[in-house]
PDB file of N, CA and C in Angstrom:
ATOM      1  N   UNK A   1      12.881 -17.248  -5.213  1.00  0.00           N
ATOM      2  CA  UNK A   1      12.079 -16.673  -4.158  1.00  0.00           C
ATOM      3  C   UNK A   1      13.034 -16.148  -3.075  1.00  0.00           C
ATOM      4  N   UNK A   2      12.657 -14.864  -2.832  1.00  0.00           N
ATOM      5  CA  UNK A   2      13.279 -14.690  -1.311  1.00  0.00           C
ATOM      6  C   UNK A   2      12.258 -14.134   0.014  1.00  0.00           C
ATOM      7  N   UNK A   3      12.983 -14.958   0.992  1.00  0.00           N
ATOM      8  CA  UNK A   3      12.153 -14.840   1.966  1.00  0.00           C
ATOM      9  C   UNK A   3      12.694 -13.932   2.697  1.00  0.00           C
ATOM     10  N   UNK A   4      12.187 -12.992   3.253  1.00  0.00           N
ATOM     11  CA  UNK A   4      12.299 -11.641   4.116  1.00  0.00           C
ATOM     12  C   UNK A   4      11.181 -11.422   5.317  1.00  0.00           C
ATOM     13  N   UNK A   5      11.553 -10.920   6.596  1.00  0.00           N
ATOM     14  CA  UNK A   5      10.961 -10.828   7.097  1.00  0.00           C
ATOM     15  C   UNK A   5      10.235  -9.315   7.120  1.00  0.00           C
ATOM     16  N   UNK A   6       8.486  -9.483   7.196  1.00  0.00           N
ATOM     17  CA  UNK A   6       7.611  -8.334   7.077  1.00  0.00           C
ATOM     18  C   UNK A   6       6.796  -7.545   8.566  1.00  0.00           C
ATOM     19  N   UNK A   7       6.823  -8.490   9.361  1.00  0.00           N
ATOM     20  CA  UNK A   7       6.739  -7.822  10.534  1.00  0.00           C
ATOM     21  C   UNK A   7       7.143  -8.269  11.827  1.00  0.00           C
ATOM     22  N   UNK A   8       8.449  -8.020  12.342  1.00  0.00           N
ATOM     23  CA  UNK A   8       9.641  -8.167  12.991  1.00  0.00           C
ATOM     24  C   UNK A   8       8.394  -8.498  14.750  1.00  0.00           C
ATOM     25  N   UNK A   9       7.932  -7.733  14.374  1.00  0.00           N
ATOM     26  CA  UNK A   9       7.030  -8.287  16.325  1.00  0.00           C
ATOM     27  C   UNK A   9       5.983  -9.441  15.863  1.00  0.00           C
ATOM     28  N   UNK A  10       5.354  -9.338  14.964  1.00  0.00           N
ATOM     29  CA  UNK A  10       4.899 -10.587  14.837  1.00  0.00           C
ATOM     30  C   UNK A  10       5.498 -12.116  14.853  1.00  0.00           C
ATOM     31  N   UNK A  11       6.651 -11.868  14.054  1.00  0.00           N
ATOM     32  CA  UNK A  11       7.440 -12.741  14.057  1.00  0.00           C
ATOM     33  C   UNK A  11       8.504 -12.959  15.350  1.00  0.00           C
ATOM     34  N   UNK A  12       8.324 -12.522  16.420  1.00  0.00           N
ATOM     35  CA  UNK A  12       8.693 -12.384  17.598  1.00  0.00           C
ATOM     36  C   UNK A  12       8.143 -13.425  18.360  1.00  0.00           C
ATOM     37  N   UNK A  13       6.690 -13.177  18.208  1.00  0.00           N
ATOM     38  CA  UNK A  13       6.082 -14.476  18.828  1.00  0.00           C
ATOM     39  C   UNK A  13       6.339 -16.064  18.695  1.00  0.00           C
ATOM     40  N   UNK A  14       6.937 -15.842  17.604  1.00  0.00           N
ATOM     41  CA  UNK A  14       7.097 -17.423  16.998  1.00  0.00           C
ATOM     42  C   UNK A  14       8.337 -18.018  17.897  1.00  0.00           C
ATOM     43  N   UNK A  15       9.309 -17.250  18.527  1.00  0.00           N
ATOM     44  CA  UNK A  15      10.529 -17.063  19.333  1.00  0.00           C
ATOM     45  C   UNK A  15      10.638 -18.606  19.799  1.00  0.00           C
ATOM     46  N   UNK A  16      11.901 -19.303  19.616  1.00  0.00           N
ATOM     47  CA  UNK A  16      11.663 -20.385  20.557  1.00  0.00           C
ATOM     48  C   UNK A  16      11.930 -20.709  21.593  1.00  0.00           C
ATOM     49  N   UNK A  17      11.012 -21.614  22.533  1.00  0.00           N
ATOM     50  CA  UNK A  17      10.967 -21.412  23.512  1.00  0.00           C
ATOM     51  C   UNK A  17      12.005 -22.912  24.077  1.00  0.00           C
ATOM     52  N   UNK A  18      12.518 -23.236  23.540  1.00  0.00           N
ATOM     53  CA  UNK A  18      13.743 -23.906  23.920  1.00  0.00           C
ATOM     54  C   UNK A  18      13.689 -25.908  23.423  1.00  0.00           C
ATOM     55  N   UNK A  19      14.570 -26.235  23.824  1.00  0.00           N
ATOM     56  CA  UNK A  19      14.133 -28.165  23.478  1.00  0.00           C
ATOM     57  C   UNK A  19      15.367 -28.184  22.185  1.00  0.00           C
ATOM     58  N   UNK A  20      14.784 -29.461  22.116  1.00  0.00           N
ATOM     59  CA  UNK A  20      15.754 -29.994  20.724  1.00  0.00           C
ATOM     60  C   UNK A  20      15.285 -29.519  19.510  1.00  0.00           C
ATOM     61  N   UNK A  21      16.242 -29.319  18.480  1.00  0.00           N
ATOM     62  CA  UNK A  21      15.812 -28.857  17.306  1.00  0.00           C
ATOM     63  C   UNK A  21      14.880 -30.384  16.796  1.00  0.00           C
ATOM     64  N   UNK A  22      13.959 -29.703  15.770  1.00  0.00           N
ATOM     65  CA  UNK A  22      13.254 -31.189  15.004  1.00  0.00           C
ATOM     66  C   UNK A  22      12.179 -30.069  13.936  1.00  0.00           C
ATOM     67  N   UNK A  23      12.603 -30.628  12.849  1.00  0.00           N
ATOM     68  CA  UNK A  23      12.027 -30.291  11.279  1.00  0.00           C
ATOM     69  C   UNK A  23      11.367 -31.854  10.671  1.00  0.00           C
ATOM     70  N   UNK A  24      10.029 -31.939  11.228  1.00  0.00           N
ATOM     71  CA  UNK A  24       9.308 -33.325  10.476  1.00  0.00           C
ATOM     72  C   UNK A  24       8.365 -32.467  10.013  1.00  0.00           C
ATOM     73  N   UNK A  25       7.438 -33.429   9.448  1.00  0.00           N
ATOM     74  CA  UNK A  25       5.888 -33.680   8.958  1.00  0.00           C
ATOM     75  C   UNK A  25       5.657 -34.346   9.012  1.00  0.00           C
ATOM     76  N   UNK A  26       4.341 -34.399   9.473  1.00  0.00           N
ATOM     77  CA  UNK A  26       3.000 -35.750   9.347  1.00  0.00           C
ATOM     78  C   UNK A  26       1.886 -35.519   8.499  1.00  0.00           C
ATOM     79  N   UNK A  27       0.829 -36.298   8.462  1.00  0.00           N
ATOM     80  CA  UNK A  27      -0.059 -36.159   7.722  1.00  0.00           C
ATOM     81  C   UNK A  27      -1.116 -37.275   7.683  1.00  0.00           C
ATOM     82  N   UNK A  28      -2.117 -36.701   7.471  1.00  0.00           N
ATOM     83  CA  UNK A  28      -3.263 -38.046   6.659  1.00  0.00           C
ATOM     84  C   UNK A  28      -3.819 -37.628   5.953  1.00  0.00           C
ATOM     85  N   UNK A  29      -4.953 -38.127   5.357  1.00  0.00           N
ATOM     86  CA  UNK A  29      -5.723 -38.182   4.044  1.00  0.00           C
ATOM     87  C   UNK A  29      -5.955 -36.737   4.170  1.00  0.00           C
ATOM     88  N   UNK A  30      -6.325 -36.401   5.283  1.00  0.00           N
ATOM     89  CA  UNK A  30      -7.259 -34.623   4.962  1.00  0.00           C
ATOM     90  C   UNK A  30      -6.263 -33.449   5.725  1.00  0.00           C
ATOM     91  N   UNK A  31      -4.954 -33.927   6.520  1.00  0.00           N
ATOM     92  CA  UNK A  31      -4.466 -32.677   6.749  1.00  0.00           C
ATOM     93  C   UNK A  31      -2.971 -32.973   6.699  1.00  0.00           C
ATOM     94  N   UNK A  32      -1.873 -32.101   6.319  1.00  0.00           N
ATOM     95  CA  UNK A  32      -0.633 -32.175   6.766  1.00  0.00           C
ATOM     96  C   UNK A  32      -0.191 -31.382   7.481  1.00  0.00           C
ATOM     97  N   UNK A  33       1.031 -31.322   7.995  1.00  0.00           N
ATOM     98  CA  UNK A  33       1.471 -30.569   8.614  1.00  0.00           C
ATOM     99  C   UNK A  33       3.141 -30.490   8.731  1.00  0.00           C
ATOM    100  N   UNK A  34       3.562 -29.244   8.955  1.00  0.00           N
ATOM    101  CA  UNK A  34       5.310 -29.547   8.871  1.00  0.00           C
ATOM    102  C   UNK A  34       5.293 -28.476  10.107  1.00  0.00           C
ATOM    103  N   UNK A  35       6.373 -29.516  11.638  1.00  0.00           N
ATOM    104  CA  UNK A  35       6.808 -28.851  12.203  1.00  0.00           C
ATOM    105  C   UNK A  35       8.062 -28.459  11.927  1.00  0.00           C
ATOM    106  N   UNK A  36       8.591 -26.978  12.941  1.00  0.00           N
ATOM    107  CA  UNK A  36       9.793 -26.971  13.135  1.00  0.00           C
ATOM    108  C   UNK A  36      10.012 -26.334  14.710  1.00  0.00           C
ATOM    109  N   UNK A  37      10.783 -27.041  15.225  1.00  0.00           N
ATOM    110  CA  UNK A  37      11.284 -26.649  16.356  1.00  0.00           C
ATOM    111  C   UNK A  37      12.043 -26.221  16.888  1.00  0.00           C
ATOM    112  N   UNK A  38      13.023 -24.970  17.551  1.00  0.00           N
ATOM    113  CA  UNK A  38      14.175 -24.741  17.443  1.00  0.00           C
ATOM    114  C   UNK A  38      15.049 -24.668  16.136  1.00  0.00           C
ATOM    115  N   UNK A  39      14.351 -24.335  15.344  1.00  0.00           N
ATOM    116  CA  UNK A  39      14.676 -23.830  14.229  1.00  0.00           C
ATOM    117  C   UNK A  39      15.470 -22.773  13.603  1.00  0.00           C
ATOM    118  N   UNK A  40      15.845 -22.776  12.739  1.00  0.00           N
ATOM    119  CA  UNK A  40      16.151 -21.404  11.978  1.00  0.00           C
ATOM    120  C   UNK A  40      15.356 -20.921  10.885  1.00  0.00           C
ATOM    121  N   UNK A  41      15.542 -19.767  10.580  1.00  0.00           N
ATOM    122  CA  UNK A  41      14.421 -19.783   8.956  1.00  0.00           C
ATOM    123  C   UNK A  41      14.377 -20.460   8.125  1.00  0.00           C
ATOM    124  N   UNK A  42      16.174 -20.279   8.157  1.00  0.00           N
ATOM    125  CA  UNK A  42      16.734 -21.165   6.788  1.00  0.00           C
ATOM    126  C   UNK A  42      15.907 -22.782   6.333  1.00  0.00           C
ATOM    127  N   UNK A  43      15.989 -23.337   7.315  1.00  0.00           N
ATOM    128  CA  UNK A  43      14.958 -24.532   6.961  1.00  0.00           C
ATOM    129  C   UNK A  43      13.624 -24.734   6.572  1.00  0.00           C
ATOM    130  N   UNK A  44      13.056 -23.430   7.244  1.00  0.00           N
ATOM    131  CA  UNK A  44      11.502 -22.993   6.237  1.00  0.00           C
ATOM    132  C   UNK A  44      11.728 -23.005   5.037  1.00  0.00           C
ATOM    133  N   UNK A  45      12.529 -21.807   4.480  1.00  0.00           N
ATOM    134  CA  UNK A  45      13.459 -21.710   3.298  1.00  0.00           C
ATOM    135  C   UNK A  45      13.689 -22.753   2.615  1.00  0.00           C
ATOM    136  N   UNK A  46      14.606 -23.902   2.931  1.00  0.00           N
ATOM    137  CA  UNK A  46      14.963 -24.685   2.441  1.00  0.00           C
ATOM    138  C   UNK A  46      13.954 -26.355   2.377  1.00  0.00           C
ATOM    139  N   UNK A  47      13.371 -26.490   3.498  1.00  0.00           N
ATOM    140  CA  UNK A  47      12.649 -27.636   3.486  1.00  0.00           C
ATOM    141  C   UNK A  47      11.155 -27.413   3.313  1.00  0.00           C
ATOM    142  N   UNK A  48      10.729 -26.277   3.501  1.00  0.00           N
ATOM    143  CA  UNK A  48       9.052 -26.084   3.069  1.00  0.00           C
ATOM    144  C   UNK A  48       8.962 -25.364   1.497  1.00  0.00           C
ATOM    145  N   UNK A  49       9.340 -24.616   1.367  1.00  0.00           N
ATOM    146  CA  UNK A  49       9.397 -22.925   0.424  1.00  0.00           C
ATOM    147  C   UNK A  49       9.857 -24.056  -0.702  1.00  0.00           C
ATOM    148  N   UNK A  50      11.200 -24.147  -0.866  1.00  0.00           N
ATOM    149  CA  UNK A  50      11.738 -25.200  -2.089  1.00  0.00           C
ATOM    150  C   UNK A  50      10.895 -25.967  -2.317  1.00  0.00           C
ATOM    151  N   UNK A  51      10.434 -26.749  -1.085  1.00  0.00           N
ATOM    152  CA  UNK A  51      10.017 -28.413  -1.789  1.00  0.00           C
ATOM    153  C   UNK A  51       9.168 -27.907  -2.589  1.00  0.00           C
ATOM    154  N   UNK A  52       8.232 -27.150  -2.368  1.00  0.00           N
ATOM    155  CA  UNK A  52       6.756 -26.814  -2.531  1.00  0.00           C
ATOM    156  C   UNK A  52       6.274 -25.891  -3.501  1.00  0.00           C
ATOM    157  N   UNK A  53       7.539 -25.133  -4.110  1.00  0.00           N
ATOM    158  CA  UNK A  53       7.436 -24.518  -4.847  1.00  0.00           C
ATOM    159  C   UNK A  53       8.549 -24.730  -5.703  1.00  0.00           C
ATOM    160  N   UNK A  54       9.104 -25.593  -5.494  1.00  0.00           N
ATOM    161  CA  UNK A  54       9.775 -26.059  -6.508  1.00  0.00           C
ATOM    162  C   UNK A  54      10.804 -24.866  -7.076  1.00  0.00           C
ATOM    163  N   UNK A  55      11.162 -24.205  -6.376  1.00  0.00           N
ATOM    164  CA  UNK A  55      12.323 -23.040  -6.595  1.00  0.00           C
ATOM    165  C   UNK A  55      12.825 -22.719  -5.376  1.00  0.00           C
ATOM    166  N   UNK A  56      14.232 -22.469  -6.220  1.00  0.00           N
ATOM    167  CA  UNK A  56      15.251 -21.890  -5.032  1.00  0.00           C
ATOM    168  C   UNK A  56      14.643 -20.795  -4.608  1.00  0.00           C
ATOM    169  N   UNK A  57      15.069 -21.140  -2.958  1.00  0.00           N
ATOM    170  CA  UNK A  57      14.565 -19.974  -2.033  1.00  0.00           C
ATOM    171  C   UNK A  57      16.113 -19.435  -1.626  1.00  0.00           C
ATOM    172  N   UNK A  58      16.019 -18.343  -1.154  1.00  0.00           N
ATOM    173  CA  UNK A  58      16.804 -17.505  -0.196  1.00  0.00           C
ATOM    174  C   UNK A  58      16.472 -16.716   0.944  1.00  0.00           C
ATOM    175  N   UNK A  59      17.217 -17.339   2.173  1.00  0.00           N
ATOM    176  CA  UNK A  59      16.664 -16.483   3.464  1.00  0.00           C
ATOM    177  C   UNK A  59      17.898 -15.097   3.417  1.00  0.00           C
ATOM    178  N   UNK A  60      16.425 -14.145   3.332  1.00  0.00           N
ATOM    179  CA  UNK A  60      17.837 -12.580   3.705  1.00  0.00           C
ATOM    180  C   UNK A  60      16.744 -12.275   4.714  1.00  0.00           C
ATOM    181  N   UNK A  61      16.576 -13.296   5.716  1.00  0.00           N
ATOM    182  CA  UNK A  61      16.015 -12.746   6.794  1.00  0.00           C
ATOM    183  C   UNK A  61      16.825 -11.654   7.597  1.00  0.00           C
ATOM    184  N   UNK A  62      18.379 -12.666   7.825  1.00  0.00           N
ATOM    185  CA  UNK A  62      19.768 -12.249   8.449  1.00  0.00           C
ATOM    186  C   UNK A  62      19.464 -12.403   9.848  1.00  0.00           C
ATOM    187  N   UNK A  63      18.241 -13.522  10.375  1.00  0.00           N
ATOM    188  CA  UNK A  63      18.612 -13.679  11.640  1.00  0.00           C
ATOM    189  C   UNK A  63      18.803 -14.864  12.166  1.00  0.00           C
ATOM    190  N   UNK A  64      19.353 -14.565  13.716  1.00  0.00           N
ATOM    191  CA  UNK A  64      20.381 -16.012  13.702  1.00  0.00           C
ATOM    192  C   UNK A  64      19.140 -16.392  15.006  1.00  0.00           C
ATOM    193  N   UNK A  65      17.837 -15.949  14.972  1.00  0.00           N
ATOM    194  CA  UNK A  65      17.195 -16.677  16.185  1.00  0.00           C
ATOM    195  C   UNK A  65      16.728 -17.640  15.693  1.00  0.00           C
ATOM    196  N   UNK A  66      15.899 -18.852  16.450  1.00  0.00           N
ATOM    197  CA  UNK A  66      15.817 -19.538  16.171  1.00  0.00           C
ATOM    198  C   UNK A  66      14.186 -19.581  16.755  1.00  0.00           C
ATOM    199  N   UNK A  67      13.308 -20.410  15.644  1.00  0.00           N
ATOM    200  CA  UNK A  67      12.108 -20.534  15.956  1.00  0.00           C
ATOM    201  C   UNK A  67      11.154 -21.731  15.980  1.00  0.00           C
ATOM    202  N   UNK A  68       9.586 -21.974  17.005  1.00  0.00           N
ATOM    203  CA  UNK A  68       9.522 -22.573  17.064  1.00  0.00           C
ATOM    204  C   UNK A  68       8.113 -22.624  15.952  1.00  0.00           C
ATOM    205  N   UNK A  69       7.018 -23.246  14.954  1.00  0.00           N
ATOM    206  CA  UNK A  69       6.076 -22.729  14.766  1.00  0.00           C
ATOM    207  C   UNK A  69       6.168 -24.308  13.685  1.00  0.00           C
ATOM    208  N   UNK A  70       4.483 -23.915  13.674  1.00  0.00           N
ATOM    209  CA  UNK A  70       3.855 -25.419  12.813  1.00  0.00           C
ATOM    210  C   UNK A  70       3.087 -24.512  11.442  1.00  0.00           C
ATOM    211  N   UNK A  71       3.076 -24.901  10.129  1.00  0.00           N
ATOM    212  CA  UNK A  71       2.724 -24.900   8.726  1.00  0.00           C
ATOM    213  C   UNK A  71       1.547 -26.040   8.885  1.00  0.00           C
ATOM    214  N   UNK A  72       0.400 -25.591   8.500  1.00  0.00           N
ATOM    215  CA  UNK A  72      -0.944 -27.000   8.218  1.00  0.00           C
ATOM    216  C   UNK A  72      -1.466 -26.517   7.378  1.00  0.00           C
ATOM    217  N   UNK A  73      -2.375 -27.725   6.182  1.00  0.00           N
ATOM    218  CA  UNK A  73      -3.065 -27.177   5.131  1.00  0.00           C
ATOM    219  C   UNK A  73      -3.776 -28.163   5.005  1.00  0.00           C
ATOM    220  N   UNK A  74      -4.996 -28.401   4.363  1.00  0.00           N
ATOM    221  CA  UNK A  74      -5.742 -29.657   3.996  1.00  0.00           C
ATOM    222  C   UNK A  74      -5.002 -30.044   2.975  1.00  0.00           C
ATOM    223  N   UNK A  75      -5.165 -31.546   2.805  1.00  0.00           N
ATOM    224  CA  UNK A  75      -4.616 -32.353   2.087  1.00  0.00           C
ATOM    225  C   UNK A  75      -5.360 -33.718   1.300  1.00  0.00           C
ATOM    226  N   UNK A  76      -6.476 -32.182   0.488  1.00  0.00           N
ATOM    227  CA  UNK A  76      -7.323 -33.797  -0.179  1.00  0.00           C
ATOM    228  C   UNK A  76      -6.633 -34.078  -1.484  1.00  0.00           C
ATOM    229  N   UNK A  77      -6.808 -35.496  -1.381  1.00  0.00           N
ATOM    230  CA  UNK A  77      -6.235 -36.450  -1.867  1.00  0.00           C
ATOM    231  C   UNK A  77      -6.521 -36.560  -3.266  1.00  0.00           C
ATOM    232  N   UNK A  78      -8.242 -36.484  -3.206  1.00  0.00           N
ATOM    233  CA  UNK A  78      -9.165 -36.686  -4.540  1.00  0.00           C
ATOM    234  C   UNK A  78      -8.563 -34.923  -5.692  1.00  0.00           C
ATOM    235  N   UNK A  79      -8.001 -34.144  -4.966  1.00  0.00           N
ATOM    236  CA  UNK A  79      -7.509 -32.917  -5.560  1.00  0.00           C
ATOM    237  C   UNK A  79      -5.821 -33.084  -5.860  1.00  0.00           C
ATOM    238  N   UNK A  80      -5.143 -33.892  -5.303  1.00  0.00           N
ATOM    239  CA  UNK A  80      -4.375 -34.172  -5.172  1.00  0.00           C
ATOM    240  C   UNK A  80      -3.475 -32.716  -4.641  1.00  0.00           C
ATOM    241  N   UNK A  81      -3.578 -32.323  -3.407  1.00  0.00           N
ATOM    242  CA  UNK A  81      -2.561 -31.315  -3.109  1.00  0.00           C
ATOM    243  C   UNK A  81      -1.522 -31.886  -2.081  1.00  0.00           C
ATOM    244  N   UNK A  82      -1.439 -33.480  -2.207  1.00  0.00           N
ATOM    245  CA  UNK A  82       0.146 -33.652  -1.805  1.00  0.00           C
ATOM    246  C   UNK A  82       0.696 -33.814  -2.568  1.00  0.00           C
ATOM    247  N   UNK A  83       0.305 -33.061  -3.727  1.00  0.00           N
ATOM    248  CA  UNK A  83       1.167 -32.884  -5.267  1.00  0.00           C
ATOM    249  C   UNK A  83       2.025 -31.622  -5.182  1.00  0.00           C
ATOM    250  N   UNK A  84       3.322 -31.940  -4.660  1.00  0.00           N
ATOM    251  CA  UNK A  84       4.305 -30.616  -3.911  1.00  0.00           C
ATOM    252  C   UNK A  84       3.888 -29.583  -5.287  1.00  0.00           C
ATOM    253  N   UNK A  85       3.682 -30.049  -6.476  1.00  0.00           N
ATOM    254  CA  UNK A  85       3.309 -29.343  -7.967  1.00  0.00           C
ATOM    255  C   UNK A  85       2.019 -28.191  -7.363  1.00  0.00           C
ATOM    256  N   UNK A  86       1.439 -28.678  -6.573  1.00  0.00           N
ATOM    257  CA  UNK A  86       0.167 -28.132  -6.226  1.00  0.00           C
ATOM    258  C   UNK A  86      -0.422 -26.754  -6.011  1.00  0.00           C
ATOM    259  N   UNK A  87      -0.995 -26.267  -7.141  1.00  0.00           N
ATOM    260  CA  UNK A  87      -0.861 -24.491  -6.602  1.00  0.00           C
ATOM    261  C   UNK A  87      -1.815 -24.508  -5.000  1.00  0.00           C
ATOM    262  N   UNK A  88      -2.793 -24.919  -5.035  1.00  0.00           N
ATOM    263  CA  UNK A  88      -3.982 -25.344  -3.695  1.00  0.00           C
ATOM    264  C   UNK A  88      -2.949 -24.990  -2.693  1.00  0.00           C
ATOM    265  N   UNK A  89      -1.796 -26.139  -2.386  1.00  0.00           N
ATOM    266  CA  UNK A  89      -0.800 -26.008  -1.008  1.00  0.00           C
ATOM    267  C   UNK A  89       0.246 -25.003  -1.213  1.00  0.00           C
ATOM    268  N   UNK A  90       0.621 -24.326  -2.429  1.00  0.00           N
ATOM    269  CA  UNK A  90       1.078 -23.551  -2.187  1.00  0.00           C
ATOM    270  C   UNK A  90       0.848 -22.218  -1.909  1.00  0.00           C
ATOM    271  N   UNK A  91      -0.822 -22.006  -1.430  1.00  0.00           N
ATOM    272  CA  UNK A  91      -0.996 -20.989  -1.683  1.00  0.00           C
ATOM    273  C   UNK A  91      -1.837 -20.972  -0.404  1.00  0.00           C
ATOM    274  N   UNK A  92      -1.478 -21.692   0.219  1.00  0.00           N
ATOM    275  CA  UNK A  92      -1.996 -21.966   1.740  1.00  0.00           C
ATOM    276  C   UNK A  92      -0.693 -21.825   2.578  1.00  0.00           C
ATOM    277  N   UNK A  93       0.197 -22.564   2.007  1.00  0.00           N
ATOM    278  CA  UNK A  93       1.286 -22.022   2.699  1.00  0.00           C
ATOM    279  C   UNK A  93       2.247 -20.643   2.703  1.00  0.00           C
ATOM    280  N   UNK A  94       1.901 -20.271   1.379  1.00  0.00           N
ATOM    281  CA  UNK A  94       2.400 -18.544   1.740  1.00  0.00           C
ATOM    282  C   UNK A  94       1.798 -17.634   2.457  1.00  0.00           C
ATOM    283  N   UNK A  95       0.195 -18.001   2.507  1.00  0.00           N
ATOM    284  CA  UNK A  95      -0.328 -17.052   3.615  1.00  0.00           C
ATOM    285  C   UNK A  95      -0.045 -17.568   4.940  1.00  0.00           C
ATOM    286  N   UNK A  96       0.105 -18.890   5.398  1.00  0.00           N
ATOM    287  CA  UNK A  96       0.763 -19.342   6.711  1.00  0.00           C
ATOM    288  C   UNK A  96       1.960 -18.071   6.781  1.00  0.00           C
ATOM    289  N   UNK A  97       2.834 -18.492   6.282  1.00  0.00           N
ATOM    290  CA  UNK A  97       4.489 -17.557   6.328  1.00  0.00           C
ATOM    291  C   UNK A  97       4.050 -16.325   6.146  1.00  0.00           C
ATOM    292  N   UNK A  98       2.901 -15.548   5.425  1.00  0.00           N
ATOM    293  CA  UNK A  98       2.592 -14.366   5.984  1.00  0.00           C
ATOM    294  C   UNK A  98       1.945 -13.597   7.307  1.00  0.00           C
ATOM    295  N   UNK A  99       1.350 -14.432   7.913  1.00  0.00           N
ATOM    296  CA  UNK A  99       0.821 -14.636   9.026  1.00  0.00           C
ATOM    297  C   UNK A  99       2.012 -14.686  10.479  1.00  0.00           C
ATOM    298  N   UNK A 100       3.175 -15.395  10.158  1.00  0.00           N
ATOM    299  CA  UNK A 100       3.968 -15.319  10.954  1.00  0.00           C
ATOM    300  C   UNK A 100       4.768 -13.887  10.593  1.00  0.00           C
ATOM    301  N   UNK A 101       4.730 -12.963   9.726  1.00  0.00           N
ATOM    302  CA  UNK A 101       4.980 -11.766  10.021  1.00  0.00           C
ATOM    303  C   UNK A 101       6.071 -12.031   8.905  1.00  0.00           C
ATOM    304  N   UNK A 102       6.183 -13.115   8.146  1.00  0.00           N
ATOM    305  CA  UNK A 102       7.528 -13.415   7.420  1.00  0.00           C
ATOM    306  C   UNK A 102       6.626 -13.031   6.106  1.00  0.00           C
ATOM    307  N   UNK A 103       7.458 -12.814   4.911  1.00  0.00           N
ATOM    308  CA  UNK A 103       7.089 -12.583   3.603  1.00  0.00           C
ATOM    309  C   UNK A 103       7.848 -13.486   1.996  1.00  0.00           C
ATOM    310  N   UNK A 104       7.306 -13.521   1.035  1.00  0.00           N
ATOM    311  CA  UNK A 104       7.792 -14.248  -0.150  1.00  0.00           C
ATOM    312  C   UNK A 104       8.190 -13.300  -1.370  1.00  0.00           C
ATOM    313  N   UNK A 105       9.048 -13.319  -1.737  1.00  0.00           N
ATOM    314  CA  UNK A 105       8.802 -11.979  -2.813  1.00  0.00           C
ATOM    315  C   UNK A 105      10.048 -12.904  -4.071  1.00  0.00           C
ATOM    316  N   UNK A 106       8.752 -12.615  -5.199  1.00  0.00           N
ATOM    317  CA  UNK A 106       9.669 -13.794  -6.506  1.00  0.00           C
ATOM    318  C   UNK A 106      10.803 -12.555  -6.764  1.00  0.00           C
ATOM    319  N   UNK A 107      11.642 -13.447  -7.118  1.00  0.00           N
ATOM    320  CA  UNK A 107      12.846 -12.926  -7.502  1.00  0.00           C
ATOM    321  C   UNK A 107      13.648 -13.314  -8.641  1.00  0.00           C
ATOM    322  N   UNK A 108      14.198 -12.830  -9.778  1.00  0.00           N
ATOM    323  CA  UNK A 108      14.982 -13.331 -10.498  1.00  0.00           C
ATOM    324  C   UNK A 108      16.510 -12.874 -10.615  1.00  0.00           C
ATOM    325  N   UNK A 109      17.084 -13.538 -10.173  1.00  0.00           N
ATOM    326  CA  UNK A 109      18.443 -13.003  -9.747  1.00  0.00           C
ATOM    327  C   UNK A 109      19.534 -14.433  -9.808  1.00  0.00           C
ATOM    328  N   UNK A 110      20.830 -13.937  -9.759  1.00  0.00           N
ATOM    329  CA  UNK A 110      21.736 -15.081 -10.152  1.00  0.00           C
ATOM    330  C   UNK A 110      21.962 -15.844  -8.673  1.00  0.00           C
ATOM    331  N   UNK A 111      22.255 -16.879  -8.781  1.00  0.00           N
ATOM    332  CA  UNK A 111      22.214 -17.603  -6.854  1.00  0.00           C
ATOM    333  C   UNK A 111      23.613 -18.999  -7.739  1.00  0.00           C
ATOM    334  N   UNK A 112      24.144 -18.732  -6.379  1.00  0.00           N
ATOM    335  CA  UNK A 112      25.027 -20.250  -6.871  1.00  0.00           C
ATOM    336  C   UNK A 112      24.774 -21.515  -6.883  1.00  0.00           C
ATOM    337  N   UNK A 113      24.531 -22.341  -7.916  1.00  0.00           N
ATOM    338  CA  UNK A 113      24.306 -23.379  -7.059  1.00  0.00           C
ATOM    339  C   UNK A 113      25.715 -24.644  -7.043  1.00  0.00           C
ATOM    340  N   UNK A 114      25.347 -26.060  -6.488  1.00  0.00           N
ATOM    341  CA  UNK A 114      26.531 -27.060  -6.600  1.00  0.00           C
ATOM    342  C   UNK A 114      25.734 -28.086  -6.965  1.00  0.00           C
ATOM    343  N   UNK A 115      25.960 -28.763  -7.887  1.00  0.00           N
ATOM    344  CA  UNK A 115      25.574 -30.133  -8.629  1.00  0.00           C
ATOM    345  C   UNK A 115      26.162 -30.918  -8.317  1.00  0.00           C
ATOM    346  N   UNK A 116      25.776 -32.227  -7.874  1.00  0.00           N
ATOM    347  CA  UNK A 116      26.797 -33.434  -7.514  1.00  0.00           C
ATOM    348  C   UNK A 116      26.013 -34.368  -8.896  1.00  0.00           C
ATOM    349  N   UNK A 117      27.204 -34.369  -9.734  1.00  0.00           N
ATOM    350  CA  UNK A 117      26.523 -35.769 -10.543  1.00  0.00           C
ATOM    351  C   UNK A 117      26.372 -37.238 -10.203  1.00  0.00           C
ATOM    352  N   UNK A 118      27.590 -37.495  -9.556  1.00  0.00           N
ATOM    353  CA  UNK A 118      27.559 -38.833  -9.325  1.00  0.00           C
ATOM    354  C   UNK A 118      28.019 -38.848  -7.816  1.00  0.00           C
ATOM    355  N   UNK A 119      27.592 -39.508  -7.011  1.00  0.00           N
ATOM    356  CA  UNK A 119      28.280 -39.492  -5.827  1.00  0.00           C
ATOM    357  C   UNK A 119      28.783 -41.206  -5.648  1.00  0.00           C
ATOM    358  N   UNK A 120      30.648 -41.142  -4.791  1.00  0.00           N
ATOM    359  CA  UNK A 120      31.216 -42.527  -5.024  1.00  0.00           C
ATOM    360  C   UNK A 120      30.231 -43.289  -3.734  1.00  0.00           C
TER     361      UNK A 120
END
């Protein structure tokens, strides 16, 4: 997957408005949520986009601002969509990231990766 940005003023708004960086989630039975604060994309990228779709992402956003903005989706249980497997949440969360003016576009292309087999 690569993530690119689709509309540069929309995604303006998201701008952050300052504080400590912080990338959590919470949740209960019927909703989750993943903030990020003082952010970069890259961690959308890397901590929402990956987990959730279970593929390498790439930010060619190419920007170095930093943003502030919250991801929410229902989270029933009896459906199981805190099943990161889950098409339901993943398809709630790409229209979130479209909404912020950002975009997803599948990609098949070579990316490096690093394997640690064993760590001492």
């Amino acid at each position: 997957m690569i993530l690119k940005v689709q509309d540069a003023a929309r995604l303006n708004s998201f701008r952050t408005k300052g504080g400590p960086f912080a990338c959590y989630g919470i949740g209960d039975r019927d909703t989750q949520v993943q903030y990020f604060t003082n952010a970069p994309l890259s961690f959308l990228a890397n901590q929402l986009v990956e987990g959730y779709f279970q593929k390498p992402c790439v930010d060619q956003t190419d920007l170095k601002i930093k943003y502030d903005f919250k991801i929410q989706w229902e989270a029933n249980i009896e459906n199981k969509y805190r099943d990161h497997s889950s098409g339901a949440a993943r398809s709630v969360i790409e229209e979130q990231i479209n909404q912020m003016g950002l975009e997803l576009v599948p990609a098949n292309m070579p990316i490096e990766m690093l394997v640690v087999e064993k760590e001492k």
